[in-house]
Protein backbone atom coordinates (compact mmCIF):
# COMPACT_ATOMS: atom_id res chain seq x y z
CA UNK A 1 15.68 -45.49 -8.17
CA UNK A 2 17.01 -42.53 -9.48
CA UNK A 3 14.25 -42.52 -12.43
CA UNK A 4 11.49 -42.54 -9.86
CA UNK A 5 13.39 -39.25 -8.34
CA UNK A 6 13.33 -37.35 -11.16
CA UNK A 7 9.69 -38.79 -12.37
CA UNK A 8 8.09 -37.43 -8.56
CA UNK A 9 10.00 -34.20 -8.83
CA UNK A 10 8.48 -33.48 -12.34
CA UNK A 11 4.93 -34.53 -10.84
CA UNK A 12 5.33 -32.07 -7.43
CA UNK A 13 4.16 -28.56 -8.16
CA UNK A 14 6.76 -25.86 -8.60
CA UNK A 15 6.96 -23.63 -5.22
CA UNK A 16 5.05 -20.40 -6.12
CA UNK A 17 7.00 -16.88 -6.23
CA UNK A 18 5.84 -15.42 -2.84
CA UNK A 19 5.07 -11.72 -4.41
CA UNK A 20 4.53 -10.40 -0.76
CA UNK A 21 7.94 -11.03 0.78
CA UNK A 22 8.79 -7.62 -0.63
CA UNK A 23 6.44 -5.65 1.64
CA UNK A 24 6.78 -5.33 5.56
CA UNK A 25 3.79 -6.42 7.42
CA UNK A 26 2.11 -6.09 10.60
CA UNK A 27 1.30 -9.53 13.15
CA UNK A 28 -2.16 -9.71 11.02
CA UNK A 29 -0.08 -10.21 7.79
CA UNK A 30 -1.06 -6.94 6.40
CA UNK A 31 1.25 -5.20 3.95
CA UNK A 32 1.73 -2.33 6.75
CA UNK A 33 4.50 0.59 6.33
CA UNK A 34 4.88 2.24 9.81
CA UNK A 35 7.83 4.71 11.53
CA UNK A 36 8.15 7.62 13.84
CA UNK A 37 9.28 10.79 12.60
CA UNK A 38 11.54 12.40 14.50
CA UNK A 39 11.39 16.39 13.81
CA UNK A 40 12.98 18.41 17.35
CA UNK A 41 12.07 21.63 18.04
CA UNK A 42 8.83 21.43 15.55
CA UNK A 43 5.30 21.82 17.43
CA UNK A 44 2.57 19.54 17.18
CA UNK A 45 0.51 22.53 15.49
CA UNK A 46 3.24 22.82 12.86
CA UNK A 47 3.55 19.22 11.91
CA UNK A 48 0.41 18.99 11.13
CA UNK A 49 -0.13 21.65 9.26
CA UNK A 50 2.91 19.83 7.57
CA UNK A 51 0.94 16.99 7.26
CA UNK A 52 -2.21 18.95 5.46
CA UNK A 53 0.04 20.46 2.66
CA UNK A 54 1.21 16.76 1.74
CA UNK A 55 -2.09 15.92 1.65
CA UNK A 56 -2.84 17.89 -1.62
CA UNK A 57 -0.60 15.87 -3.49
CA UNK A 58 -2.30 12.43 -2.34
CA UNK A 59 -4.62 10.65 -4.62
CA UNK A 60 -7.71 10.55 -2.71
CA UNK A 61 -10.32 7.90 -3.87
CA UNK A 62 -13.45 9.99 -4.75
CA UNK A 63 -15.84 10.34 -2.04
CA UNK A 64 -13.24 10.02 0.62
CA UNK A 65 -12.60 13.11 3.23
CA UNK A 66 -9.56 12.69 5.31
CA UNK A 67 -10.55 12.44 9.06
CA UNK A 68 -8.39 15.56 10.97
CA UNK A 69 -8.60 16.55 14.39
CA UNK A 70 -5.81 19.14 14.96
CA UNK A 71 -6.60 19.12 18.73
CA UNK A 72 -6.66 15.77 19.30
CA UNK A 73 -3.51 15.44 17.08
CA UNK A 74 -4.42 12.61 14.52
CA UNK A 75 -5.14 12.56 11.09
CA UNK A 76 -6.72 9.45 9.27
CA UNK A 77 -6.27 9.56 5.07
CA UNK A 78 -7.50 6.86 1.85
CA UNK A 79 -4.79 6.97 -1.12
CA UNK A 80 -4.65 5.37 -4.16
CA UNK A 81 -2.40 4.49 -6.53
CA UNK A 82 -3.50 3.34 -9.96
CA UNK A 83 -1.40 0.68 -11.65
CA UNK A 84 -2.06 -0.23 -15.61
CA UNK A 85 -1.18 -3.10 -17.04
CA UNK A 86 -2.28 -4.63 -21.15
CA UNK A 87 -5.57 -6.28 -19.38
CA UNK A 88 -6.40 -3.69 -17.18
CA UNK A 89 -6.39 -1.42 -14.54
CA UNK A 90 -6.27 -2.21 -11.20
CA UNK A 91 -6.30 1.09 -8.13
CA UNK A 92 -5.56 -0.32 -4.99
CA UNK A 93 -6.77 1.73 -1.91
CA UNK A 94 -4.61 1.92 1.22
CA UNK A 95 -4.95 4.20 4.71
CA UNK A 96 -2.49 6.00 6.16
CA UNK A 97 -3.24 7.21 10.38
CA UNK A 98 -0.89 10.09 11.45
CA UNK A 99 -0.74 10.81 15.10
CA UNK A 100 1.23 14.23 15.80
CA UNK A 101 2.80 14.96 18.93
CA UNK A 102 5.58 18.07 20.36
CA UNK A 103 8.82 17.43 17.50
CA UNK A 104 7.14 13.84 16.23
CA UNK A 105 4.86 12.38 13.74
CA UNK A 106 4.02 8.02 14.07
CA UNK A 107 2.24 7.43 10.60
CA UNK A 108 1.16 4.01 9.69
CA UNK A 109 0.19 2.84 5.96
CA UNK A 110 -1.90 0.21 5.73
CA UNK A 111 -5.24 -1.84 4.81
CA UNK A 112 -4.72 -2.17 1.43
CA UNK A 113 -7.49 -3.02 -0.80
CA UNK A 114 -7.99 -3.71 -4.56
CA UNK A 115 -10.44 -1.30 -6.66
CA UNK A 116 -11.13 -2.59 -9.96
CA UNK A 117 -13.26 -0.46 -11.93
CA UNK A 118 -16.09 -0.92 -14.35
CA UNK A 119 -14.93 -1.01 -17.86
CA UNK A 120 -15.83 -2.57 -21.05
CA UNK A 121 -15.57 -6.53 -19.92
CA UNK A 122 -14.62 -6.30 -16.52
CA UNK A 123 -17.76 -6.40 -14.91
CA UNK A 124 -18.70 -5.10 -11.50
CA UNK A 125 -16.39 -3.12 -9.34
CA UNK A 126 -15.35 -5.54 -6.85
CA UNK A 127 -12.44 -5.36 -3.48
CA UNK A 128 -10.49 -8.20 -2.39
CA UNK A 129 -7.12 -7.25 -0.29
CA UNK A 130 -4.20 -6.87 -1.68
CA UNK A 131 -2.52 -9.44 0.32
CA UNK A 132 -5.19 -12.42 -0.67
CA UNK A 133 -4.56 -10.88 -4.39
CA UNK A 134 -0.93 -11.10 -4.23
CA UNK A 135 -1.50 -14.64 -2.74
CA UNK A 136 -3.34 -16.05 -5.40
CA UNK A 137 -1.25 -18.53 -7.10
CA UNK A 138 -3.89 -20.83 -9.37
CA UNK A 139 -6.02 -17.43 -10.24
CA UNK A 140 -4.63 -17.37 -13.61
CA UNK A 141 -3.48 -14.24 -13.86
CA UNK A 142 0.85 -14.64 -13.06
CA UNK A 143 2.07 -11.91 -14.74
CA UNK A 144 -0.57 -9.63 -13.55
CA UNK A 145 0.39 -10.49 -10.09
CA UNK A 146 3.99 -9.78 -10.36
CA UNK A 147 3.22 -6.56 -12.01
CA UNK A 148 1.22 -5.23 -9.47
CA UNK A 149 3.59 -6.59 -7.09
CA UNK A 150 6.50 -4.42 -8.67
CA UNK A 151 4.70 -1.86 -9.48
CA UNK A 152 3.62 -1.66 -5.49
CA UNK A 153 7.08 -2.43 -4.61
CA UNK A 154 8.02 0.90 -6.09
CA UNK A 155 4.88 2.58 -5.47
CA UNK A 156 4.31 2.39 -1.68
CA UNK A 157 7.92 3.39 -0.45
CA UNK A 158 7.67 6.87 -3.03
CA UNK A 159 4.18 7.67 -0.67
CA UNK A 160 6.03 6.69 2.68
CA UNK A 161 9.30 9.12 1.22
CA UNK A 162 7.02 11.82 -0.11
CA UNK A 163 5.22 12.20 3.42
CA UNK A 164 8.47 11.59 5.52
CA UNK A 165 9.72 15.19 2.62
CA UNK A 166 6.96 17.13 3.98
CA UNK A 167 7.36 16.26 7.71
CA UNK A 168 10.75 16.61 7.85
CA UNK A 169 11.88 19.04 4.85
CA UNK A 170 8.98 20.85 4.19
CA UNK A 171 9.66 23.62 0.92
């Protein structure tokens, strides 16, 4: 009895790492980074213009404008961080919405996509989310998944602590 224990075990797949438990997400399942700022005594006007500084030091995906309405108080930007690994590059793409109000800024970082770029074997540029990437367990590609994973894992919190340094510390 016991041989037929260990004989099923070795036949049952082993339970794949799940490389999104280090992200918060929102009810879709979407790696999603989200706060209020709390900043008293700063206007709406001033956040923002907070908010526009920080933006120089974002890596916008060509082509993209950031959406501002001062008035209106919102701000909608594209990022991207580029991650390298020995088979390639990959550059996911994420948003981040800013809505400003009198000594506050709510900022939520989200809809992350993958950006592969054309290179010498790769193909077409293609976009799949980052979460179905990351969820991929019979792709074929392990340790290019937990790469990206780690390297997002530090990645995504230095974008969230940069912006939260200009809001709320600003040189």
């Amino acid at each position: 009895m016991l041989l037929i224990a260990l004989l099923a075990s070795y036949a049952l797949p082993a339970k794949a790492q799940d490389l999104l438990a280090p992200f918060p997400r929102n009810q879709d399942g979407r790696i999603c980074y989200s706060d209020t700022l709390n900043a008293s005594g700063v206007s709406k006007d001033e956040l923002f213009t907070r908010a526009q500084i920080w933006l120089a030091s974002v890596n916008v995906p060509q082509g993209s404008l950031p959406v501002t309405d001062r008035a209106g108080g919102v701000m909608v930007v594209a990022g991207t961080i580029t991650t390298v690994w020995a088979s390639g590059v990959m550059i996911p793409v994420y948003s981040i919405r800013l809505r400003f109000y009198e000594g506050k800024v709510a900022y939520s970082l989200t809809n992350l996509n993958n950006a592969i770029p054309n290179g010498p074997g790769m193909g077409r540029q293609w976009f799949r989310t980052v979460e179905e990437y990351l969820s991929c367990t019979d792709c074929g590609y392990k340790k290019a998944h937990e790469g990206f994973s780690a390297t997002l894992a530090d990645e995504l919190p230095r974008v969230v602590k940069s912006l939260r340094g200009a809001i709320l510390q600003p040189n």
